[in-house]
C-alpha atoms as a PDB file:
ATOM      1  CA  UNK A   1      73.235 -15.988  -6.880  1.00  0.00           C
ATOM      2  CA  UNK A   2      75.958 -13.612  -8.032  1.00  0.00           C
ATOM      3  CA  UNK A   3      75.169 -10.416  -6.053  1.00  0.00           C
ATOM      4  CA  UNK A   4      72.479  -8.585  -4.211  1.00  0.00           C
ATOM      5  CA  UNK A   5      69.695  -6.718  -6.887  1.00  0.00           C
ATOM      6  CA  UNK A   6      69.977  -2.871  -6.637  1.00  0.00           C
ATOM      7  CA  UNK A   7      66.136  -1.728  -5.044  1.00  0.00           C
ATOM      8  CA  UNK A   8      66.860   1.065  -7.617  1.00  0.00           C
ATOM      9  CA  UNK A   9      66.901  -0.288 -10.784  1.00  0.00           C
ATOM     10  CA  UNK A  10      64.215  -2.861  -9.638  1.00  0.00           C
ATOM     11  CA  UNK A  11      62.074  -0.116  -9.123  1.00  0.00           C
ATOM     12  CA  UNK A  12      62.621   1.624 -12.320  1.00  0.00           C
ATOM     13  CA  UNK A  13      61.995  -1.734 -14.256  1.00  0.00           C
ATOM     14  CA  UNK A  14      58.937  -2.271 -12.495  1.00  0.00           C
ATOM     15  CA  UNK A  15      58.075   1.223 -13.044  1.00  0.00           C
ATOM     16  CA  UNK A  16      59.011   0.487 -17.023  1.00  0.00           C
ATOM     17  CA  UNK A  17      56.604  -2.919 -17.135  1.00  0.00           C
ATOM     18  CA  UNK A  18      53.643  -0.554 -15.623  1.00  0.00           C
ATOM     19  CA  UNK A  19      53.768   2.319 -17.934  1.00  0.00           C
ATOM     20  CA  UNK A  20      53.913  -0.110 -20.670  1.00  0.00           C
ATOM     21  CA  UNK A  21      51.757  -2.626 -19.729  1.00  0.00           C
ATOM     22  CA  UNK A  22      53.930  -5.360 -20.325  1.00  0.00           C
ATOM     23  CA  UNK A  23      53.439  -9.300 -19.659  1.00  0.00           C
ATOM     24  CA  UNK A  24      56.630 -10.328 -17.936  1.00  0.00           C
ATOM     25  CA  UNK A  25      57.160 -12.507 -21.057  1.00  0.00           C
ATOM     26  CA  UNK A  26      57.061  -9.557 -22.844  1.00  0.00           C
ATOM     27  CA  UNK A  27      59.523  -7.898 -20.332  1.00  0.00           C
ATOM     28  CA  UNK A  28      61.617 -10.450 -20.263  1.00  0.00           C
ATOM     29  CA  UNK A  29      61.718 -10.848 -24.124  1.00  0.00           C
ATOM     30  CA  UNK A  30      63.329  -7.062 -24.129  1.00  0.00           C
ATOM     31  CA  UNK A  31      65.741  -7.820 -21.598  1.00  0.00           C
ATOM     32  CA  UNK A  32      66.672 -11.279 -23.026  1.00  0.00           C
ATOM     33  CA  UNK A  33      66.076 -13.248 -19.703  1.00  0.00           C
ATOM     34  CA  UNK A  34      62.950 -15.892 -19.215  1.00  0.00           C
ATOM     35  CA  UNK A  35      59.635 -14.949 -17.602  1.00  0.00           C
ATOM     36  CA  UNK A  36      60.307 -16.835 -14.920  1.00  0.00           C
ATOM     37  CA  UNK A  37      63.942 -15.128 -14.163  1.00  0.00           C
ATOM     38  CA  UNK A  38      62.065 -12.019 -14.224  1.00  0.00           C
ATOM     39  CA  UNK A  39      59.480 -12.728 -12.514  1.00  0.00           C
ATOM     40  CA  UNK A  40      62.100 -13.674  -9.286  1.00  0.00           C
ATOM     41  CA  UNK A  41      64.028 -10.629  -9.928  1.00  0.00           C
ATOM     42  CA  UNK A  42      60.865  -8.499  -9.769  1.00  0.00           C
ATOM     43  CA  UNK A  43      60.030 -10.436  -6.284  1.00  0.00           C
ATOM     44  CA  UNK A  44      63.160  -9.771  -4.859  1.00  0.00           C
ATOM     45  CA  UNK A  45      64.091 -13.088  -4.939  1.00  0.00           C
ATOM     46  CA  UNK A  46      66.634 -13.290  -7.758  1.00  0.00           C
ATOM     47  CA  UNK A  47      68.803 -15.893  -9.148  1.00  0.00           C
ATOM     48  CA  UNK A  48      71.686 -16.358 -11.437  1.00  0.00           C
ATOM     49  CA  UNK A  49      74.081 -13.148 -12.668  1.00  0.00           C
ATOM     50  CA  UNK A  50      72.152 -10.464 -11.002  1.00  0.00           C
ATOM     51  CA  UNK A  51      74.705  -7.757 -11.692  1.00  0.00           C
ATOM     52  CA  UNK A  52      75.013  -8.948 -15.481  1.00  0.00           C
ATOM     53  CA  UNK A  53      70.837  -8.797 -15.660  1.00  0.00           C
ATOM     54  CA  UNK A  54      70.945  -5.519 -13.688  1.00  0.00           C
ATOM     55  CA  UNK A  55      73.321  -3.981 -16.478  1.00  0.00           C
ATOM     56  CA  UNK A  56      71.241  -5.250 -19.396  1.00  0.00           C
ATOM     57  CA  UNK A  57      67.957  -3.326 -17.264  1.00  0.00           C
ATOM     58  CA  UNK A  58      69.898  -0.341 -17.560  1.00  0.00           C
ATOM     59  CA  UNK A  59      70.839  -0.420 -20.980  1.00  0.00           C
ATOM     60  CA  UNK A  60      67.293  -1.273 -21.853  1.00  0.00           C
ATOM     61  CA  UNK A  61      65.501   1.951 -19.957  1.00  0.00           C
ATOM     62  CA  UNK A  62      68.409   3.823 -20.887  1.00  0.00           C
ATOM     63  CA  UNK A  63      67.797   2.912 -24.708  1.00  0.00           C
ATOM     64  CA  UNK A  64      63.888   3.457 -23.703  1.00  0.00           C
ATOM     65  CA  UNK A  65      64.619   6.975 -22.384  1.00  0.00           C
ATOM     66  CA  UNK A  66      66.455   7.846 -25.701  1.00  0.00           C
ATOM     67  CA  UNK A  67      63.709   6.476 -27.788  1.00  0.00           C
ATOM     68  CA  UNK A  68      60.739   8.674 -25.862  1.00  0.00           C
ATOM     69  CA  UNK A  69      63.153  11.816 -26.346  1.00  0.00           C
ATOM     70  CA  UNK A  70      63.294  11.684 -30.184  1.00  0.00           C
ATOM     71  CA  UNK A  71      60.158  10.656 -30.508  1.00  0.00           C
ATOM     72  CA  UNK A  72      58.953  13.803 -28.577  1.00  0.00           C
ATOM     73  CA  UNK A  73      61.016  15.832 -30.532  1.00  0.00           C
ATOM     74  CA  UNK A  74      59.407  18.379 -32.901  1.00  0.00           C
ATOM     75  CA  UNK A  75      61.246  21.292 -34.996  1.00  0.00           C
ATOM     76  CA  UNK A  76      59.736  23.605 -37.312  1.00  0.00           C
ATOM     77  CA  UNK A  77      60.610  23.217 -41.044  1.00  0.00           C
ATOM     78  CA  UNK A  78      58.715  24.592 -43.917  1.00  0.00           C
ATOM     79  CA  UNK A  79      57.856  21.207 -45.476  1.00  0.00           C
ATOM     80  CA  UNK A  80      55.748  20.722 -41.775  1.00  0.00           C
ATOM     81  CA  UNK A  81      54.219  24.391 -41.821  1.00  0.00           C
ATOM     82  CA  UNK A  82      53.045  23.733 -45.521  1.00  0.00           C
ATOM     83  CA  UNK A  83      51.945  20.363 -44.166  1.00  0.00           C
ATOM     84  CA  UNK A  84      50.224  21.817 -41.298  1.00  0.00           C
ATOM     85  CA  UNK A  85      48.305  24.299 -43.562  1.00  0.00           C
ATOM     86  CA  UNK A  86      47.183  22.036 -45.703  1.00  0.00           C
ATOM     87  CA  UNK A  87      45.804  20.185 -43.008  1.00  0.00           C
ATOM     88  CA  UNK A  88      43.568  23.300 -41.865  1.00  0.00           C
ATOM     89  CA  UNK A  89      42.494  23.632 -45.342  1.00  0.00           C
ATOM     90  CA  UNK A  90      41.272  20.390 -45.696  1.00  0.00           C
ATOM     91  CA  UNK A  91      39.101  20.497 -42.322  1.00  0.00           C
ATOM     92  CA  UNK A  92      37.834  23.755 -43.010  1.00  0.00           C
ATOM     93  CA  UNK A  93      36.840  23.049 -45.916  1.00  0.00           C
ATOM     94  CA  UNK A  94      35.559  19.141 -45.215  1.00  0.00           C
ATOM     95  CA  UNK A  95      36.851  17.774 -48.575  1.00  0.00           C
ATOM     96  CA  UNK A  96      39.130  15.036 -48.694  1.00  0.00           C
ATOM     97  CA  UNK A  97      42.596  16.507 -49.515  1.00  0.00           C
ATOM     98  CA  UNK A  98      46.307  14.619 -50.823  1.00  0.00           C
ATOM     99  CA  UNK A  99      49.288  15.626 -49.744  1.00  0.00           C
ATOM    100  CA  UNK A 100      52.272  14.297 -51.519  1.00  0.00           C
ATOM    101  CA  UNK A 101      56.175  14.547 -51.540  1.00  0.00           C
ATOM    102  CA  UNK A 102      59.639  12.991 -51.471  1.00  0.00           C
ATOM    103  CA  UNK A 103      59.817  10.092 -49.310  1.00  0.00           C
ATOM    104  CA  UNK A 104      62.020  11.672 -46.169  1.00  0.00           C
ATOM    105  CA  UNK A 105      61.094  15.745 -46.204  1.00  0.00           C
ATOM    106  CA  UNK A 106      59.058  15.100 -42.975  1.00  0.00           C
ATOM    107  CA  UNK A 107      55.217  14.267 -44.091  1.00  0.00           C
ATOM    108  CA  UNK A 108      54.738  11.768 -40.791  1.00  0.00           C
ATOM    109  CA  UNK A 109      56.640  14.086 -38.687  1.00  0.00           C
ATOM    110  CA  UNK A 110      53.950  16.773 -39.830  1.00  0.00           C
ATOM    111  CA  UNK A 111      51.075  13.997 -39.245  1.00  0.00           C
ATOM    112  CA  UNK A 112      52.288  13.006 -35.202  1.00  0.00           C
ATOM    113  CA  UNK A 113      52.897  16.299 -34.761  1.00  0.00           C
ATOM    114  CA  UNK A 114      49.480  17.806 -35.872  1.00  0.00           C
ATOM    115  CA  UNK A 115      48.060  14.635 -33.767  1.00  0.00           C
ATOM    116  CA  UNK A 116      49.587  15.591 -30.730  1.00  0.00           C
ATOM    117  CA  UNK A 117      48.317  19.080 -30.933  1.00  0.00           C
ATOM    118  CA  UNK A 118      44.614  18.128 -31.865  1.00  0.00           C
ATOM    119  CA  UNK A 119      43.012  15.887 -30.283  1.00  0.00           C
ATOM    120  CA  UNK A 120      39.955  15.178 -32.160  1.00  0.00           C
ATOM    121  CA  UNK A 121      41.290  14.059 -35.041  1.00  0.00           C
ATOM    122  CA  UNK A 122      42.126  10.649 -36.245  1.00  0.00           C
ATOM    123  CA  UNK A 123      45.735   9.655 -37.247  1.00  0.00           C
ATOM    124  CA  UNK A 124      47.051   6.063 -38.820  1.00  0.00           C
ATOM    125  CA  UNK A 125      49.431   5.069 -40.862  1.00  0.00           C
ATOM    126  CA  UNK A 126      48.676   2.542 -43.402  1.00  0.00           C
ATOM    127  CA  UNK A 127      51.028  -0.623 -43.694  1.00  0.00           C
ATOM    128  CA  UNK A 128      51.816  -2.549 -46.129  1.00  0.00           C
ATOM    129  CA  UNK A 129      48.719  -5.488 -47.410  1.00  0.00           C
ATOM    130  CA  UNK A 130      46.828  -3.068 -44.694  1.00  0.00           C
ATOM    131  CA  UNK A 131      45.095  -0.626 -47.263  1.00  0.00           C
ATOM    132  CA  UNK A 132      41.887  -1.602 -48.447  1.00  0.00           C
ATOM    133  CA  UNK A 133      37.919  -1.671 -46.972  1.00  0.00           C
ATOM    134  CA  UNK A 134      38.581  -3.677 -44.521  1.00  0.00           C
ATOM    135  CA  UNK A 135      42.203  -2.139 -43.524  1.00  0.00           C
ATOM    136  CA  UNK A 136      40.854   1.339 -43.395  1.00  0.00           C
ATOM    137  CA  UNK A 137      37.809   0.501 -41.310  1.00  0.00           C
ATOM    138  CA  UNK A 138      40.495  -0.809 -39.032  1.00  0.00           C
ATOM    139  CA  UNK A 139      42.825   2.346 -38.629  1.00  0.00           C
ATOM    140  CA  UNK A 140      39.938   4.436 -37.960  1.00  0.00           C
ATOM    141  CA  UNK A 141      38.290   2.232 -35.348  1.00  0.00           C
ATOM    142  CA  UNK A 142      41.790   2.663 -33.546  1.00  0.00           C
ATOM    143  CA  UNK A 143      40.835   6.548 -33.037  1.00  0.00           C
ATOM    144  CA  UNK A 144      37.124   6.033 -32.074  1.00  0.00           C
ATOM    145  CA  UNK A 145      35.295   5.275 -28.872  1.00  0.00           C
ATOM    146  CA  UNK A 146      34.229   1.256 -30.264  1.00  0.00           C
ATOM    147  CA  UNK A 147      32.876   0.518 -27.085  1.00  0.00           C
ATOM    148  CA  UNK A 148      29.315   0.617 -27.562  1.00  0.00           C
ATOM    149  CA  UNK A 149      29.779  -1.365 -30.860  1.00  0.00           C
ATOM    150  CA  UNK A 150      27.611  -4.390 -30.970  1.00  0.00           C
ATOM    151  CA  UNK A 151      28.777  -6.928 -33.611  1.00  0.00           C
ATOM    152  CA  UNK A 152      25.743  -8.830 -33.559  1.00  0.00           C
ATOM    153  CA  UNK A 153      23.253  -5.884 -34.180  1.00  0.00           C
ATOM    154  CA  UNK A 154      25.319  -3.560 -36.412  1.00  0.00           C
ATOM    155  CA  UNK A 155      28.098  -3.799 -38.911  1.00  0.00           C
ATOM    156  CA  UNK A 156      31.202  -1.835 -38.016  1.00  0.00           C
ATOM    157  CA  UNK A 157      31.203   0.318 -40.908  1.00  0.00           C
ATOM    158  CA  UNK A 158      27.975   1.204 -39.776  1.00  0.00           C
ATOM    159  CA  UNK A 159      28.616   2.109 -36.443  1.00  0.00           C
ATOM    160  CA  UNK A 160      31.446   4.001 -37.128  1.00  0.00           C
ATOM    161  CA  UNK A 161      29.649   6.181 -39.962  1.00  0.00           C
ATOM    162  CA  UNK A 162      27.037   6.539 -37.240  1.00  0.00           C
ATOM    163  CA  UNK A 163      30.217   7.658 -35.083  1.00  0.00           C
ATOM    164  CA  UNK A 164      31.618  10.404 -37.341  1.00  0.00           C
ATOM    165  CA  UNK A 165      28.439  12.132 -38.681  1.00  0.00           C
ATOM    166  CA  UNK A 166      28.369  15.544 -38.374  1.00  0.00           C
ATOM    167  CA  UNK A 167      31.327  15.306 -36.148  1.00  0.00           C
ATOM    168  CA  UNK A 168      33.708  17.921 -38.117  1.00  0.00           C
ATOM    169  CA  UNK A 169      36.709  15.461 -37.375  1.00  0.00           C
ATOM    170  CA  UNK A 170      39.487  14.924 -39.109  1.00  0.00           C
ATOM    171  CA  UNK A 171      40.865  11.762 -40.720  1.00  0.00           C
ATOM    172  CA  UNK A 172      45.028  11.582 -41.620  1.00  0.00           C
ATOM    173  CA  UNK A 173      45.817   8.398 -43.605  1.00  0.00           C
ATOM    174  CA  UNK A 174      50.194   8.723 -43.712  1.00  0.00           C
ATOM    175  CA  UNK A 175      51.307   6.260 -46.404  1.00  0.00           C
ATOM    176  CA  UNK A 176      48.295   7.165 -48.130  1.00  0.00           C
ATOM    177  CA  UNK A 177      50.082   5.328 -51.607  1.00  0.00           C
ATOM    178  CA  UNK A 178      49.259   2.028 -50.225  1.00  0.00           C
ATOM    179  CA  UNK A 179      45.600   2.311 -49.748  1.00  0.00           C
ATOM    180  CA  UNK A 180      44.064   0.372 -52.362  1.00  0.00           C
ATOM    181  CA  UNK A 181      41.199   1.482 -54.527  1.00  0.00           C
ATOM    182  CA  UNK A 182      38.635  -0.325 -52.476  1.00  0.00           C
ATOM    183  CA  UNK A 183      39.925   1.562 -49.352  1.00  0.00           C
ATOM    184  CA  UNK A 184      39.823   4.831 -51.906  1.00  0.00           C
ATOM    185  CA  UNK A 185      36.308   3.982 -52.726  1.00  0.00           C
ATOM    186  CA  UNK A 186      35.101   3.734 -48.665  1.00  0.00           C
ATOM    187  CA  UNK A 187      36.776   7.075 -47.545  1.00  0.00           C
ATOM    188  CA  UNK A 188      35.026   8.434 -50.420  1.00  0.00           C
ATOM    189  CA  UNK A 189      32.018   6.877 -49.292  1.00  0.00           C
ATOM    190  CA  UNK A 190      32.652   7.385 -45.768  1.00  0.00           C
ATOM    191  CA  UNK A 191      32.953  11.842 -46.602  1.00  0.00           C
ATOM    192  CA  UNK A 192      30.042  11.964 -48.662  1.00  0.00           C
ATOM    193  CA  UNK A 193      28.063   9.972 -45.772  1.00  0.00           C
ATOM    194  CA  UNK A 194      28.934  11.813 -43.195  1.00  0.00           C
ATOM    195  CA  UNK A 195      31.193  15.531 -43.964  1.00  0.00           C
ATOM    196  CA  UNK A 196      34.159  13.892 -42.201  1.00  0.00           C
ATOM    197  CA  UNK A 197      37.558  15.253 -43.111  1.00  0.00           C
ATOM    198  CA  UNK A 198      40.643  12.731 -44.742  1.00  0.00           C
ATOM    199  CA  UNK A 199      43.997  14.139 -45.741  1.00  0.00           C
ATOM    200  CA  UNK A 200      45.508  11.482 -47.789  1.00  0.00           C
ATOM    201  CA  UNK A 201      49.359  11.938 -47.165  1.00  0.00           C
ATOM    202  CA  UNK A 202      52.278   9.983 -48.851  1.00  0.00           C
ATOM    203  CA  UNK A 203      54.622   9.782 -51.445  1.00  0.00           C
ATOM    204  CA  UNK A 204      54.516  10.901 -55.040  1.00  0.00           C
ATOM    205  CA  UNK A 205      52.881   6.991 -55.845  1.00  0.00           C
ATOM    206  CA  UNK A 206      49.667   7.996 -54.318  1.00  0.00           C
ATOM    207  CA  UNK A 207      49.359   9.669 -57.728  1.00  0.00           C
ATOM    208  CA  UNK A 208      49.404   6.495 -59.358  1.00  0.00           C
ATOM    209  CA  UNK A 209      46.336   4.710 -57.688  1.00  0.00           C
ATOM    210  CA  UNK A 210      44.491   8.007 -58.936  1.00  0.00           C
ATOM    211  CA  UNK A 211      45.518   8.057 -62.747  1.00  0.00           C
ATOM    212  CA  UNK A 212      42.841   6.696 -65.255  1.00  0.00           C
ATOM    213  CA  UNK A 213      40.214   7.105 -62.719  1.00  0.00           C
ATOM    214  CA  UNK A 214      38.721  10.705 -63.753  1.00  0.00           C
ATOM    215  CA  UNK A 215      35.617  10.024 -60.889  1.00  0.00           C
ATOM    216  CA  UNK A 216      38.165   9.378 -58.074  1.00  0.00           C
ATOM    217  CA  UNK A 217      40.499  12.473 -59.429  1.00  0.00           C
ATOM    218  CA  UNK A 218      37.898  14.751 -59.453  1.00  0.00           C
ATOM    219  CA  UNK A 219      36.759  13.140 -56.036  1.00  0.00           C
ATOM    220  CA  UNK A 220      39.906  15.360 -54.298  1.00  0.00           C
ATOM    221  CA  UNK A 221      38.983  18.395 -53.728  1.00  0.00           C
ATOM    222  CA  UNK A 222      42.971  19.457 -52.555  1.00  0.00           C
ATOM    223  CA  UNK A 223      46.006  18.631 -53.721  1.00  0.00           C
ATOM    224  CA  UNK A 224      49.016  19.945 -52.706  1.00  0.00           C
ATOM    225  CA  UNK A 225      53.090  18.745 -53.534  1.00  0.00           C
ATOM    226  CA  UNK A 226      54.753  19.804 -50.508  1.00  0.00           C
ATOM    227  CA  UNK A 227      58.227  19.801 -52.517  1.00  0.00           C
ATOM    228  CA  UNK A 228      56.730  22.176 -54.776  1.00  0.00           C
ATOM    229  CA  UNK A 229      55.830  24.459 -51.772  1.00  0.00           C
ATOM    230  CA  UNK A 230      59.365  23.557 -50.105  1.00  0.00           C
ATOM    231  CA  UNK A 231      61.966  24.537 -52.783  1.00  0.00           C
ATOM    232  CA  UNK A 232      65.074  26.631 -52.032  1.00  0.00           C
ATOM    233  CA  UNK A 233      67.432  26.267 -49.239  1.00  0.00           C
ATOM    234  CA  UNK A 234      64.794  24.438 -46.375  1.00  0.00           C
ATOM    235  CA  UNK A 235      66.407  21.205 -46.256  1.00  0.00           C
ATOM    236  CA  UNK A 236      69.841  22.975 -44.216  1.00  0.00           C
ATOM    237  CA  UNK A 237      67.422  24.545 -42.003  1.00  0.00           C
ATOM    238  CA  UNK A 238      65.641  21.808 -41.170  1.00  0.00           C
ATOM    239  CA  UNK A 239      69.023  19.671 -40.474  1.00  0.00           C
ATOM    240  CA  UNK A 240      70.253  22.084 -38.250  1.00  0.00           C
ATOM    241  CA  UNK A 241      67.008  22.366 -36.177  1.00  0.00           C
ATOM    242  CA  UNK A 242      67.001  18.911 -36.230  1.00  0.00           C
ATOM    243  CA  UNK A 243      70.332  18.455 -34.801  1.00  0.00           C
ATOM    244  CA  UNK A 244      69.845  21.126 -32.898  1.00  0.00           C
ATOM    245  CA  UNK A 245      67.166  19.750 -31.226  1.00  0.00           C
ATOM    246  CA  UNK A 246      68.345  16.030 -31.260  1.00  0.00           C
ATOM    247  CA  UNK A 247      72.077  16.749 -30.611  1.00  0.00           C
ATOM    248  CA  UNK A 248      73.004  20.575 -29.794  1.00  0.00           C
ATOM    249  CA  UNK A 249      76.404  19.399 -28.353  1.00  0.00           C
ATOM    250  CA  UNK A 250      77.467  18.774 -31.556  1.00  0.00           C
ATOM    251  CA  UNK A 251      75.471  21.328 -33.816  1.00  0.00           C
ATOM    252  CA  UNK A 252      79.020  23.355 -34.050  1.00  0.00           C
ATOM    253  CA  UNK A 253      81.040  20.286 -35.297  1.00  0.00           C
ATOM    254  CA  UNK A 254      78.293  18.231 -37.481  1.00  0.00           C
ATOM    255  CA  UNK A 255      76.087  21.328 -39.060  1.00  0.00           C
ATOM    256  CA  UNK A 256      77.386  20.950 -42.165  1.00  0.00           C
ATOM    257  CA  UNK A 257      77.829  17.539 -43.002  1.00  0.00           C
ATOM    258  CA  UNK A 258      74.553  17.033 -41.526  1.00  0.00           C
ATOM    259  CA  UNK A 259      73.015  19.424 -44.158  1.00  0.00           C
ATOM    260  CA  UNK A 260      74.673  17.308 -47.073  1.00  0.00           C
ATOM    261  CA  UNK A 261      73.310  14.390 -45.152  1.00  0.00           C
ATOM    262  CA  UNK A 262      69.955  15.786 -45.334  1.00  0.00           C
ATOM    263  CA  UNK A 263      70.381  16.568 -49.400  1.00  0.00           C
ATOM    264  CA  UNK A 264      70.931  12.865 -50.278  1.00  0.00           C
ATOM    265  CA  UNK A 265      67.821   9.911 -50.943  1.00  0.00           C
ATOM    266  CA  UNK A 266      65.569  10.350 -47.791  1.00  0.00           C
ATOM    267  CA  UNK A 267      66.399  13.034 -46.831  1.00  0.00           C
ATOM    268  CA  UNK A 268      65.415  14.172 -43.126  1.00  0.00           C
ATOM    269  CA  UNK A 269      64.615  10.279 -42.684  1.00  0.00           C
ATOM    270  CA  UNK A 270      67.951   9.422 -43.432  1.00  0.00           C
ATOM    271  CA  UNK A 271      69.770  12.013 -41.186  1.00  0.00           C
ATOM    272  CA  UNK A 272      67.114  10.986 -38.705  1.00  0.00           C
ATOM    273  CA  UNK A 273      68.346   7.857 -38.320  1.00  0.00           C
ATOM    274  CA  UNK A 274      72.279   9.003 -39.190  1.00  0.00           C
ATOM    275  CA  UNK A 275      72.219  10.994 -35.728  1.00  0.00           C
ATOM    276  CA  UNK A 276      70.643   8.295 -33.541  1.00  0.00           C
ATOM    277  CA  UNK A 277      73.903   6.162 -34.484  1.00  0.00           C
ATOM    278  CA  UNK A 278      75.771   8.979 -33.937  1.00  0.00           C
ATOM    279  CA  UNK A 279      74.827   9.470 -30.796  1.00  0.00           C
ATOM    280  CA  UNK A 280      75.367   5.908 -29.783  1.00  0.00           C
ATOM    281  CA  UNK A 281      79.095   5.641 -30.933  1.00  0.00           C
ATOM    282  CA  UNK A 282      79.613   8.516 -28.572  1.00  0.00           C
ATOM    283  CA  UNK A 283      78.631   7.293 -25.719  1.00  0.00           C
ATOM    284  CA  UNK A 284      81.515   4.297 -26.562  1.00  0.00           C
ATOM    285  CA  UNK A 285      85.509   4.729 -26.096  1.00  0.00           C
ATOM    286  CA  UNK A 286      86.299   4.339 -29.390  1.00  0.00           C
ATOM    287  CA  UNK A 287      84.512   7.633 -30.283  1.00  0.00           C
ATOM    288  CA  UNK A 288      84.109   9.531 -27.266  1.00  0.00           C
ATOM    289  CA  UNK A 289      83.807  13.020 -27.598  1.00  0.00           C
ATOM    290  CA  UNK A 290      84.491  13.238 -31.249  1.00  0.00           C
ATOM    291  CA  UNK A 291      80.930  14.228 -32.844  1.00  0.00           C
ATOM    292  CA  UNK A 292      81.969  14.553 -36.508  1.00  0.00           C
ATOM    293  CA  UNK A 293      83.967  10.905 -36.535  1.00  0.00           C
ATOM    294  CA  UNK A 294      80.957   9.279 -34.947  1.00  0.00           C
ATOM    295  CA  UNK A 295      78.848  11.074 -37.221  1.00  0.00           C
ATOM    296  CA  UNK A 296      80.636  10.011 -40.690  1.00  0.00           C
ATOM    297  CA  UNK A 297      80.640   6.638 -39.223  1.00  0.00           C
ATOM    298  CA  UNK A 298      76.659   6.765 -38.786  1.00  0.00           C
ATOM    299  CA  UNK A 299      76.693   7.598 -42.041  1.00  0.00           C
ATOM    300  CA  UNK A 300      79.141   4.486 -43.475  1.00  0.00           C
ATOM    301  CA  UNK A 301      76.947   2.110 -41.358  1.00  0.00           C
ATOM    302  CA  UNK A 302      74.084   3.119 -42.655  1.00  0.00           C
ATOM    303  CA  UNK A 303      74.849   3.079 -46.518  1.00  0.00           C
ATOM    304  CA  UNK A 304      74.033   7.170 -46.691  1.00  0.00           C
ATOM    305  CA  UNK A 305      77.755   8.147 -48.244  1.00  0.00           C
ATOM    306  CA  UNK A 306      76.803   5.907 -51.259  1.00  0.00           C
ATOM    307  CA  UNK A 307      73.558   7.138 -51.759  1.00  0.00           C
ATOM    308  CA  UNK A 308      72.454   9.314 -55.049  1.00  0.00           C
ATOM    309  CA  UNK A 309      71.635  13.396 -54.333  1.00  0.00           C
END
């Protein structure tokens, strides 16, 4: 054995595998050592390079800790307001609503964020192959109490229209463009059956699925084109709040290259990710306490300085 573990960091990695509920395959898997090797660690009986595994634990929760800040971080920008609204409108009025924009102007920001401040209503995104009957029965079981569900005396759909009725709730669908029209056809279904809410949000080829279907058009009772709502000078507000609230050490040196950042394909997805790199390099020699030079790097290594306005 090549050192004594630190009582510390076992703690904290034990902490880590509990409010995660990991497997200690799936533990190890992050940390890159066996189940086995963990497992011993964990028991206080370690083998092997215990300072070398103790480093790679730190970098992990430290890279954990990083991930749970962004994630929790919100900032107001008018393409999330108009989002927001829209959102009321839709549930006040129980009509199923579409929100569309640019890929990158901060539509799923405005979904997690509305999630996290209401409770009661349902939030999934739909993946890709994952957007037709069956696929949207799925992401709305995910937000519903299925524990009283009874395969062999009552279909799913059936249980959760039973579910929803007359609840007021509402349903986001983010990536709303790759629900298919069979999925289109059961939310439709699923609203007339019981008054429940959806906001259909995603990018401007959500429109296509609609066009030469005048039933399912007229189906929506709200549209709304957030970058129609959005126009003017929003997208350097919303880069500054976002590296003020991501990065506010280096709001002085970065604001406005991170403003032309935001202005090019993806927009507030693109400087999203920029700034997480960012933030990395600094933390290395090579660009330690420099903000802007780790920052134009981000941008080289992820492809955004060759990217169209």
């Amino acid at each position: 054995m090549s050192g004594k573990l630190t009582p510390a960091t076992r703690d904290a990695l034990a902490m880590y595998q509990e409010e995660n509920a990991l497997t200690l395959k799936q533990l190890g898997a992050q940390v890159g050592r066996s189940e086995a090797f963990v497992s011993r660690y964990l028991s206080g009986k370690p083998e092997g390079d215990v300072a070398a595994f103790e480093k790679a634990v730190s970098d992990m929760l430290a890279n954990a800790k990083r991930k749970r800040a962004w994630g929790e971080v919100f900032f107001h920008t008018d393409a999330i307001s108009a989002c927001e609204t829209a959102f009321g409108i839709i549930r006040e009025a129980s009509d199923v609503g579409l929100i569309h924009g640019a890929a990158g102007i901060g539509k799923t920001t405005a979904c997690k964020k509305y999630a996290k401040e209401n409770s009661t209503m349902i939030f999934f995104t739909c993946t890709e192959g994952n957007g037709s009957y069956h696929g949207i029965i799925n992401g709305i079981a995910t937000g519903i109490d299925m524990r009283k569900w009874n395969p062999a005396t009552v279909k799913r759909s059936t249980f959760i229209r039973e579910k929803l009725d007359g609840s007021g709730r509402l349903i986001i669908i983010d990536n709303a463009q790759r629900v298919t029209l069979s999925g289109l056809r059961f939310i439709f279904d699923l609203h007339d059956g019981t008054g429940v809410s959806v906001a259909l949000v995603g990018n401007p080829e959500v429109l296509d699925k609609l066009r030469g279907s005048d039933q399912m058009t007229s189906r929506i009772g709200f549209k709304q084109d957030i970058g129609e709502v959005v126009k003017g000078n929003w997208l350097d507000r919303a880069a500054g709040d976002m590296v003020a609230a991501m990065w506010p050490v280096a709001l002085a040196d970065i604001g406005r290259l991170a403003s032309e950042s935001a202005r090019k394909q993806g927009h507030l997805r693109t400087l999203n990710k920029q700034l997480k790199i960012a933030i990395r390099l600094c933390e290395t020699p090579a660009f330690a306490g420099n903000c802007a030079k780790a920052f134009v790097q981000a941008r080289h290594l992820i492809g955004a300085d060759t990217s169209d306005e």
